[in-house]
C-alpha atoms as a PDB file:
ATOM      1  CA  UNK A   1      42.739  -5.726  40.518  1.00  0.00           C
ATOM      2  CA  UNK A   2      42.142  -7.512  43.608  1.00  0.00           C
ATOM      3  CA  UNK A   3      38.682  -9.592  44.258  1.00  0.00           C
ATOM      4  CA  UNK A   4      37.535 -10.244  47.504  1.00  0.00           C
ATOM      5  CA  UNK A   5      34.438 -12.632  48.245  1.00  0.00           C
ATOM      6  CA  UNK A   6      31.911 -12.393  46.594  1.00  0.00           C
ATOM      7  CA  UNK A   7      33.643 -11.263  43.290  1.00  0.00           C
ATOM      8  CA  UNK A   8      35.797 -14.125  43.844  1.00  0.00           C
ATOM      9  CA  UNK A   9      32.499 -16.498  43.500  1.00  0.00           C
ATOM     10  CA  UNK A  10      31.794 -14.290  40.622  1.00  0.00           C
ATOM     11  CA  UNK A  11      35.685 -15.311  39.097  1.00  0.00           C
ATOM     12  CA  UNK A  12      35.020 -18.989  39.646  1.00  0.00           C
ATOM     13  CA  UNK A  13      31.998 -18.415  37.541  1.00  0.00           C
ATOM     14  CA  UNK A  14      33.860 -17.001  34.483  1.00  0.00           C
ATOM     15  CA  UNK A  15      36.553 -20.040  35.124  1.00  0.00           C
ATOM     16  CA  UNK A  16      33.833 -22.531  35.059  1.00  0.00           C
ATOM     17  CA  UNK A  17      32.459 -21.392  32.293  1.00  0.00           C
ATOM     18  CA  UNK A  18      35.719 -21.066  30.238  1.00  0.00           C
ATOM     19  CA  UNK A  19      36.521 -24.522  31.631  1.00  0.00           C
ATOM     20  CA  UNK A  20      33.429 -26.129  29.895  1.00  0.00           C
ATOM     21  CA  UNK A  21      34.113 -24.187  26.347  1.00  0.00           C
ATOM     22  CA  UNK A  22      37.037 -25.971  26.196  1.00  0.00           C
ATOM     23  CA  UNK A  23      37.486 -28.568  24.612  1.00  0.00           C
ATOM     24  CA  UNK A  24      33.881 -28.630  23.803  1.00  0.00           C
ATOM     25  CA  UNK A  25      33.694 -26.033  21.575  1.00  0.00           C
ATOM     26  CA  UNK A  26      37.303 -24.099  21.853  1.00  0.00           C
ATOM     27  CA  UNK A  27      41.158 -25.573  22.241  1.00  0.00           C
ATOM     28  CA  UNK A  28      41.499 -21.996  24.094  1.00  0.00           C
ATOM     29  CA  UNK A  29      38.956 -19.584  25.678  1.00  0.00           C
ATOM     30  CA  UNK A  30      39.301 -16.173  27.809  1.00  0.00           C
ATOM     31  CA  UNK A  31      36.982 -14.503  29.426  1.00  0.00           C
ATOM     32  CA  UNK A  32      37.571 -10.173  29.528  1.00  0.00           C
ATOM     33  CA  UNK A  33      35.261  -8.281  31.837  1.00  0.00           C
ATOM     34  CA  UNK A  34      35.017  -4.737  32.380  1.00  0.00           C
ATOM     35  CA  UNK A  35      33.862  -2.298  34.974  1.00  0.00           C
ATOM     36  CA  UNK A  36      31.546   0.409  33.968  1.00  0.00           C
ATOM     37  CA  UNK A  37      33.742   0.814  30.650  1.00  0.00           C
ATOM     38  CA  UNK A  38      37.158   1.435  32.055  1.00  0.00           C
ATOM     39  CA  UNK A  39      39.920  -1.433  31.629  1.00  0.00           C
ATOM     40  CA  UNK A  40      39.482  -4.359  30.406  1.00  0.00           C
ATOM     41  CA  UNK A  41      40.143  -7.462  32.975  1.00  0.00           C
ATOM     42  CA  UNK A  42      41.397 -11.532  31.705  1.00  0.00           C
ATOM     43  CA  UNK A  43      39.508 -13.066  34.379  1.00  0.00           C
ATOM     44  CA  UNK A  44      39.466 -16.614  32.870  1.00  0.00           C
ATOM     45  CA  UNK A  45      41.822 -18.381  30.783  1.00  0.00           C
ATOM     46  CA  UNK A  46      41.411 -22.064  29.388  1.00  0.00           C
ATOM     47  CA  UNK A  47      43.689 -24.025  27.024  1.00  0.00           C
ATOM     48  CA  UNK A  48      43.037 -27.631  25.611  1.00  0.00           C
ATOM     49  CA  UNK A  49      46.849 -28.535  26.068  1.00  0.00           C
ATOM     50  CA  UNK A  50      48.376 -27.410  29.152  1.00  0.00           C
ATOM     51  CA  UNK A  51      52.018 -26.680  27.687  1.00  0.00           C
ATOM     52  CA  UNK A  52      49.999 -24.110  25.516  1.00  0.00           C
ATOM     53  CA  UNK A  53      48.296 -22.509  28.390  1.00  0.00           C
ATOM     54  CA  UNK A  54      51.503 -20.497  29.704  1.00  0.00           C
ATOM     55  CA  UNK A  55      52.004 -19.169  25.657  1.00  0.00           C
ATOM     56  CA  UNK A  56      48.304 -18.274  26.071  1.00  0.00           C
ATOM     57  CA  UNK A  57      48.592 -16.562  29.478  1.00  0.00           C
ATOM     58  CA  UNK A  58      51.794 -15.110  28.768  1.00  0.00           C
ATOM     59  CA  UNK A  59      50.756 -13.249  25.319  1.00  0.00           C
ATOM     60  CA  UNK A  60      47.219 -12.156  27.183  1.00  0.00           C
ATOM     61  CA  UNK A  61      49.414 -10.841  29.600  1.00  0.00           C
ATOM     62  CA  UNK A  62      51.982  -9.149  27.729  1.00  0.00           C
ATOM     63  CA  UNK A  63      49.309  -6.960  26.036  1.00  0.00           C
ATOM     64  CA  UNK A  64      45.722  -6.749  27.482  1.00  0.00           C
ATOM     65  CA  UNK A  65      43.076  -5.175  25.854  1.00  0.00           C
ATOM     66  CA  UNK A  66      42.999  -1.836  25.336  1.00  0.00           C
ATOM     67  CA  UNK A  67      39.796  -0.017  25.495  1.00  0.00           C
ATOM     68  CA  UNK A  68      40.444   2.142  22.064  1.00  0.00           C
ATOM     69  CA  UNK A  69      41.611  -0.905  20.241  1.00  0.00           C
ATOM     70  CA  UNK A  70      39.867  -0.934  16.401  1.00  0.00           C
ATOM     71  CA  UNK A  71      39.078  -4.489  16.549  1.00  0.00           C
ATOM     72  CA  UNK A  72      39.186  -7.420  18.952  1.00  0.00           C
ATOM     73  CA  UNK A  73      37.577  -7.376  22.747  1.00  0.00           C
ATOM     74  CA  UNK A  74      37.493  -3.965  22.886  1.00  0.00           C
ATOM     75  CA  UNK A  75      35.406  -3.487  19.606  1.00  0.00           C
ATOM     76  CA  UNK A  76      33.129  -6.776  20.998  1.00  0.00           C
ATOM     77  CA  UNK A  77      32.784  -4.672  24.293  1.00  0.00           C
ATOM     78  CA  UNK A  78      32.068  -1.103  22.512  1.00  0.00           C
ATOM     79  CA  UNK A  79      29.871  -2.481  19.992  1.00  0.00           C
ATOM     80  CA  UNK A  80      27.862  -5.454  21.425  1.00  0.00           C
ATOM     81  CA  UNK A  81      28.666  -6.750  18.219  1.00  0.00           C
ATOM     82  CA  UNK A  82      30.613 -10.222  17.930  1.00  0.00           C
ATOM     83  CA  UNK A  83      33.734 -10.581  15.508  1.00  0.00           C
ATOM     84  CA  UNK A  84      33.884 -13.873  13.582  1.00  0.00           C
ATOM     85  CA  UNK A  85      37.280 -14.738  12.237  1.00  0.00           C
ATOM     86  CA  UNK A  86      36.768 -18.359  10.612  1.00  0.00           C
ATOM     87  CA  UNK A  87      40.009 -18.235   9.551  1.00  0.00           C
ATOM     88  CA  UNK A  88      42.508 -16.687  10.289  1.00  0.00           C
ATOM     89  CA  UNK A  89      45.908 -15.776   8.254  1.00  0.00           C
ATOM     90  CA  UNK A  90      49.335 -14.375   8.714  1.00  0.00           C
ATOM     91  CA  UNK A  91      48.359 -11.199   7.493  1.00  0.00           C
ATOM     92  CA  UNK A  92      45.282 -11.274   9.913  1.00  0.00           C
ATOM     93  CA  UNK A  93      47.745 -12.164  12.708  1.00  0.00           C
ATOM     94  CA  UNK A  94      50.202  -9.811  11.856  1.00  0.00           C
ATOM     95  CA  UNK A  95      47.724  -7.200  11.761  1.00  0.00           C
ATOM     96  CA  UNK A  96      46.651  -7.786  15.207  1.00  0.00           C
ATOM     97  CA  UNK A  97      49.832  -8.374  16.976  1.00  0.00           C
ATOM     98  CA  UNK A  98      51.201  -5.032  18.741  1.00  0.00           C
ATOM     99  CA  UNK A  99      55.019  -6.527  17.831  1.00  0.00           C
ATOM    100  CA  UNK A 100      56.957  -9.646  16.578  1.00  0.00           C
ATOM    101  CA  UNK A 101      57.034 -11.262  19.704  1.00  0.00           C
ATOM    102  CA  UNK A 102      53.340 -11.182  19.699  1.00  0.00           C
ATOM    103  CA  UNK A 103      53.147 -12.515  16.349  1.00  0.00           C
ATOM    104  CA  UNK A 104      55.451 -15.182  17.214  1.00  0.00           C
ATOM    105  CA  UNK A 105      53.231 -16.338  20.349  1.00  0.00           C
ATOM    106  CA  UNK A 106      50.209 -16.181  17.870  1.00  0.00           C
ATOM    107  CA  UNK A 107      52.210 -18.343  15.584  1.00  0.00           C
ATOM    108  CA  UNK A 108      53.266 -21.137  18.224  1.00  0.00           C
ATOM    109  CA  UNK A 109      49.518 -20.980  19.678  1.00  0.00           C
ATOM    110  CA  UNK A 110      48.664 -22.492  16.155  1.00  0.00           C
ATOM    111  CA  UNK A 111      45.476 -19.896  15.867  1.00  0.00           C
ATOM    112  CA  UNK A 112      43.539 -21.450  12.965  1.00  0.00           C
ATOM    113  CA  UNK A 113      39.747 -19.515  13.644  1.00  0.00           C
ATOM    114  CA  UNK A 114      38.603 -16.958  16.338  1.00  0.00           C
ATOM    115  CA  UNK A 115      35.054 -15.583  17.741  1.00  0.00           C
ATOM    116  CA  UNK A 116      34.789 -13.152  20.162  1.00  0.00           C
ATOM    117  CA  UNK A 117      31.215 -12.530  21.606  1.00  0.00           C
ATOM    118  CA  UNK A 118      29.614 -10.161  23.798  1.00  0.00           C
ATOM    119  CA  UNK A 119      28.816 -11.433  27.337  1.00  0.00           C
ATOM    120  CA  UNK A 120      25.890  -9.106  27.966  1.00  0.00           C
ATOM    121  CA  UNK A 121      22.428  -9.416  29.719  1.00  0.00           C
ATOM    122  CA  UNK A 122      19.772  -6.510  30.293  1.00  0.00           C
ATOM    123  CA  UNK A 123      21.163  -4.107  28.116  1.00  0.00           C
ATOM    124  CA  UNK A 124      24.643  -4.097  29.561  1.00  0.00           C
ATOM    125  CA  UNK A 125      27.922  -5.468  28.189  1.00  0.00           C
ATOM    126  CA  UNK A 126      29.879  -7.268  30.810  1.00  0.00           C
ATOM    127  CA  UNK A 127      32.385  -8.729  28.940  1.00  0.00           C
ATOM    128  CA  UNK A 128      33.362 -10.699  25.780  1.00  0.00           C
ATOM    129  CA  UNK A 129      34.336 -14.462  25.323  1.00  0.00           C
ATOM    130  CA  UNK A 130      36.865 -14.931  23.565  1.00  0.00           C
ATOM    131  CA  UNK A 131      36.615 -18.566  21.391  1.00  0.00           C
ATOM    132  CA  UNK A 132      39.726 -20.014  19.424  1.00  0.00           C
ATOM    133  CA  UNK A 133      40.640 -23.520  17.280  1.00  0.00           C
ATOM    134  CA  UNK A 134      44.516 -24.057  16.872  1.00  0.00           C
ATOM    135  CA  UNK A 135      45.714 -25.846  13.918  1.00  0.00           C
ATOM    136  CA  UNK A 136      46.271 -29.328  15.793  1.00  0.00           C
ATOM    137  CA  UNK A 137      42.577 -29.902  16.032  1.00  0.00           C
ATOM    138  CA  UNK A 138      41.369 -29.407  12.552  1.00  0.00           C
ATOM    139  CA  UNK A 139      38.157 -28.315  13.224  1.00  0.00           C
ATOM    140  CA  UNK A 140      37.194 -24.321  11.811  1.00  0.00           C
ATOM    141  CA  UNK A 141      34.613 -22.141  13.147  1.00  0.00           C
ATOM    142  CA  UNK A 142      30.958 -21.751  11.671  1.00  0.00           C
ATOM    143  CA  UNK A 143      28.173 -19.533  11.298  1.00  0.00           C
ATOM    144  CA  UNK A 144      26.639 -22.230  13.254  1.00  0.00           C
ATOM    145  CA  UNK A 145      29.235 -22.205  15.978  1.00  0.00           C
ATOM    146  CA  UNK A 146      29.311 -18.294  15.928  1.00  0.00           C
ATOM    147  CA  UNK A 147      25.648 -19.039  16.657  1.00  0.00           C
ATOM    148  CA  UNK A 148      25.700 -21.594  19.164  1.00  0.00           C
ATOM    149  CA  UNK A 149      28.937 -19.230  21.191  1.00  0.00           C
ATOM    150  CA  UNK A 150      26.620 -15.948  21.162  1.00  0.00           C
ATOM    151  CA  UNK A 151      23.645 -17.918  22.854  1.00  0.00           C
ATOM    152  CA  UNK A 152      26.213 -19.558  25.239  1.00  0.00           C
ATOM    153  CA  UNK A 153      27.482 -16.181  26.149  1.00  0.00           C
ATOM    154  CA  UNK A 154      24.271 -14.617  26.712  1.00  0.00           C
ATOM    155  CA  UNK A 155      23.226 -17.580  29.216  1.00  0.00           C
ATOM    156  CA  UNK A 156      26.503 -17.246  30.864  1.00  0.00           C
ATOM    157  CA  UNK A 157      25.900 -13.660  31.334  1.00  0.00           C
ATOM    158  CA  UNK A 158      22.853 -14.284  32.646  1.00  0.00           C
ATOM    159  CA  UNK A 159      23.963 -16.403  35.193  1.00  0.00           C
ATOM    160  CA  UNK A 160      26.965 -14.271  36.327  1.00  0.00           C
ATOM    161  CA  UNK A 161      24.991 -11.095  36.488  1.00  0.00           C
ATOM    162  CA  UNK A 162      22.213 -13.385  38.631  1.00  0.00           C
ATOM    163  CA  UNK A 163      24.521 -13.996  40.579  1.00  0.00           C
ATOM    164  CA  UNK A 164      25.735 -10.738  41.400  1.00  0.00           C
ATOM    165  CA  UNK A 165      22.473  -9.164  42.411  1.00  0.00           C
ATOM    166  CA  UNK A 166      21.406 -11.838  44.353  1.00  0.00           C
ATOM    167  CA  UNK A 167      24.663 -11.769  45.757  1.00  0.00           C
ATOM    168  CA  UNK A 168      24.065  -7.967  46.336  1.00  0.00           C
ATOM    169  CA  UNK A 169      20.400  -8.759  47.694  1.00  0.00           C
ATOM    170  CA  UNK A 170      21.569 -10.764  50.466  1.00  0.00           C
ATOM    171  CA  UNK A 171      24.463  -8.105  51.577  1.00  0.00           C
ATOM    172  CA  UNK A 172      21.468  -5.503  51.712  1.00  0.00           C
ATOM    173  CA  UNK A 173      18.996  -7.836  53.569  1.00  0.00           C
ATOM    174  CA  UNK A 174      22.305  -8.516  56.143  1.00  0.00           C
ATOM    175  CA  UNK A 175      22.721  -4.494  56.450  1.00  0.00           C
ATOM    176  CA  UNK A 176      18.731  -3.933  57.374  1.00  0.00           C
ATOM    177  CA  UNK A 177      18.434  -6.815  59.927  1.00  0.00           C
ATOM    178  CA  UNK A 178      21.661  -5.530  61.501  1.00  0.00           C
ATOM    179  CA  UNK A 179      20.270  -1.753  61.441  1.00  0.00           C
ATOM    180  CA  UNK A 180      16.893  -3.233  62.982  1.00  0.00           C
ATOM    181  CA  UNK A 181      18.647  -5.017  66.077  1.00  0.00           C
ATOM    182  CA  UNK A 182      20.608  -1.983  66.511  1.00  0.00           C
ATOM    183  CA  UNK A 183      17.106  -0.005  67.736  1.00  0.00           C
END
């Protein structure tokens, strides 16, 4: 999945933007994307407490997304819809984890209460946020927070896909005023 530049713009985006959830209103955020509904991309990753950030990476990495999956990103991304998990419990956990090694990574990330919402803007889905608390912070997620993540997203989504067509505007513009000093 390699980016080149102006996708990589596009990246730093999404890493901004998972960079400012957290610790605001997530000890650990990741940002999926997806491209005209094939696989599902971890383009961002933030974690409150560094250590934590490698158990984060490593169990996102160990088992992306899969585009058929019941429940998690891939439902967010098929559905639009946003799943609210204010909190969460070993049989939720074990439930989502593919194996016991996944459980146990769930287990040492502390996961206490999980949103996922829909990054989408004009009709399309370009992604979903993913929003967690661990256990160390105390805090538990909200209607109000579910709320307050879903307009984030949609702003974010905004801005990204904004972005991208001006982004795309300018490489069209470039093409024309080289075709014209071509005549």
């Amino acid at each position: 999945y390699g980016l080149v530049g102006s996708e990589m713009c596009i990246r730093d985006r999404w890493t901004n933007i998972a960079q400012v959830v957290v610790p605001l209103l997530a000890d650990w955020c990741v940002v999926y994307i997806t491209q005209e509904g094939q696989s599902i991309h971890a383009v961002a990753v933030a974690h409150a407490d560094p250590q934590k950030k490698a158990l984060a990476d490593g169990l996102r990495r160990r088992h992306p997304p899969t585009p058929d999956a019941p429940r998690g990103v891939a439902q967010v991304l098929r559905t639009g819809r946003p799943e609210f998990y204010p909190e969460t419990s070993d049989e939720l956990l074990a439930a989502i984890a593919r194996d016991a090694k996944d459980l146990e990574l769930a287990q040492l990330l502390g996961l206490k209460s999980v949103m996922i919402v829909p990054l989408a803007t004009r009709g399309h889905t370009l992604g979903a946020l993913t929003l967690v608390v661990s256990a160390e912070s105390g805090r538990q997620y909200t209607a109000d927070d579910l709320a307050l993540a879903e307009e984030l997203a949609q702003r974010a989504a905004l801005a990204v896909d904004n972005a991208r067509l001006y982004t795309q505007a300018q490489q069209l513009n470039a093409e024309l005023e080289e075709r014209v000093l071509q005549r």
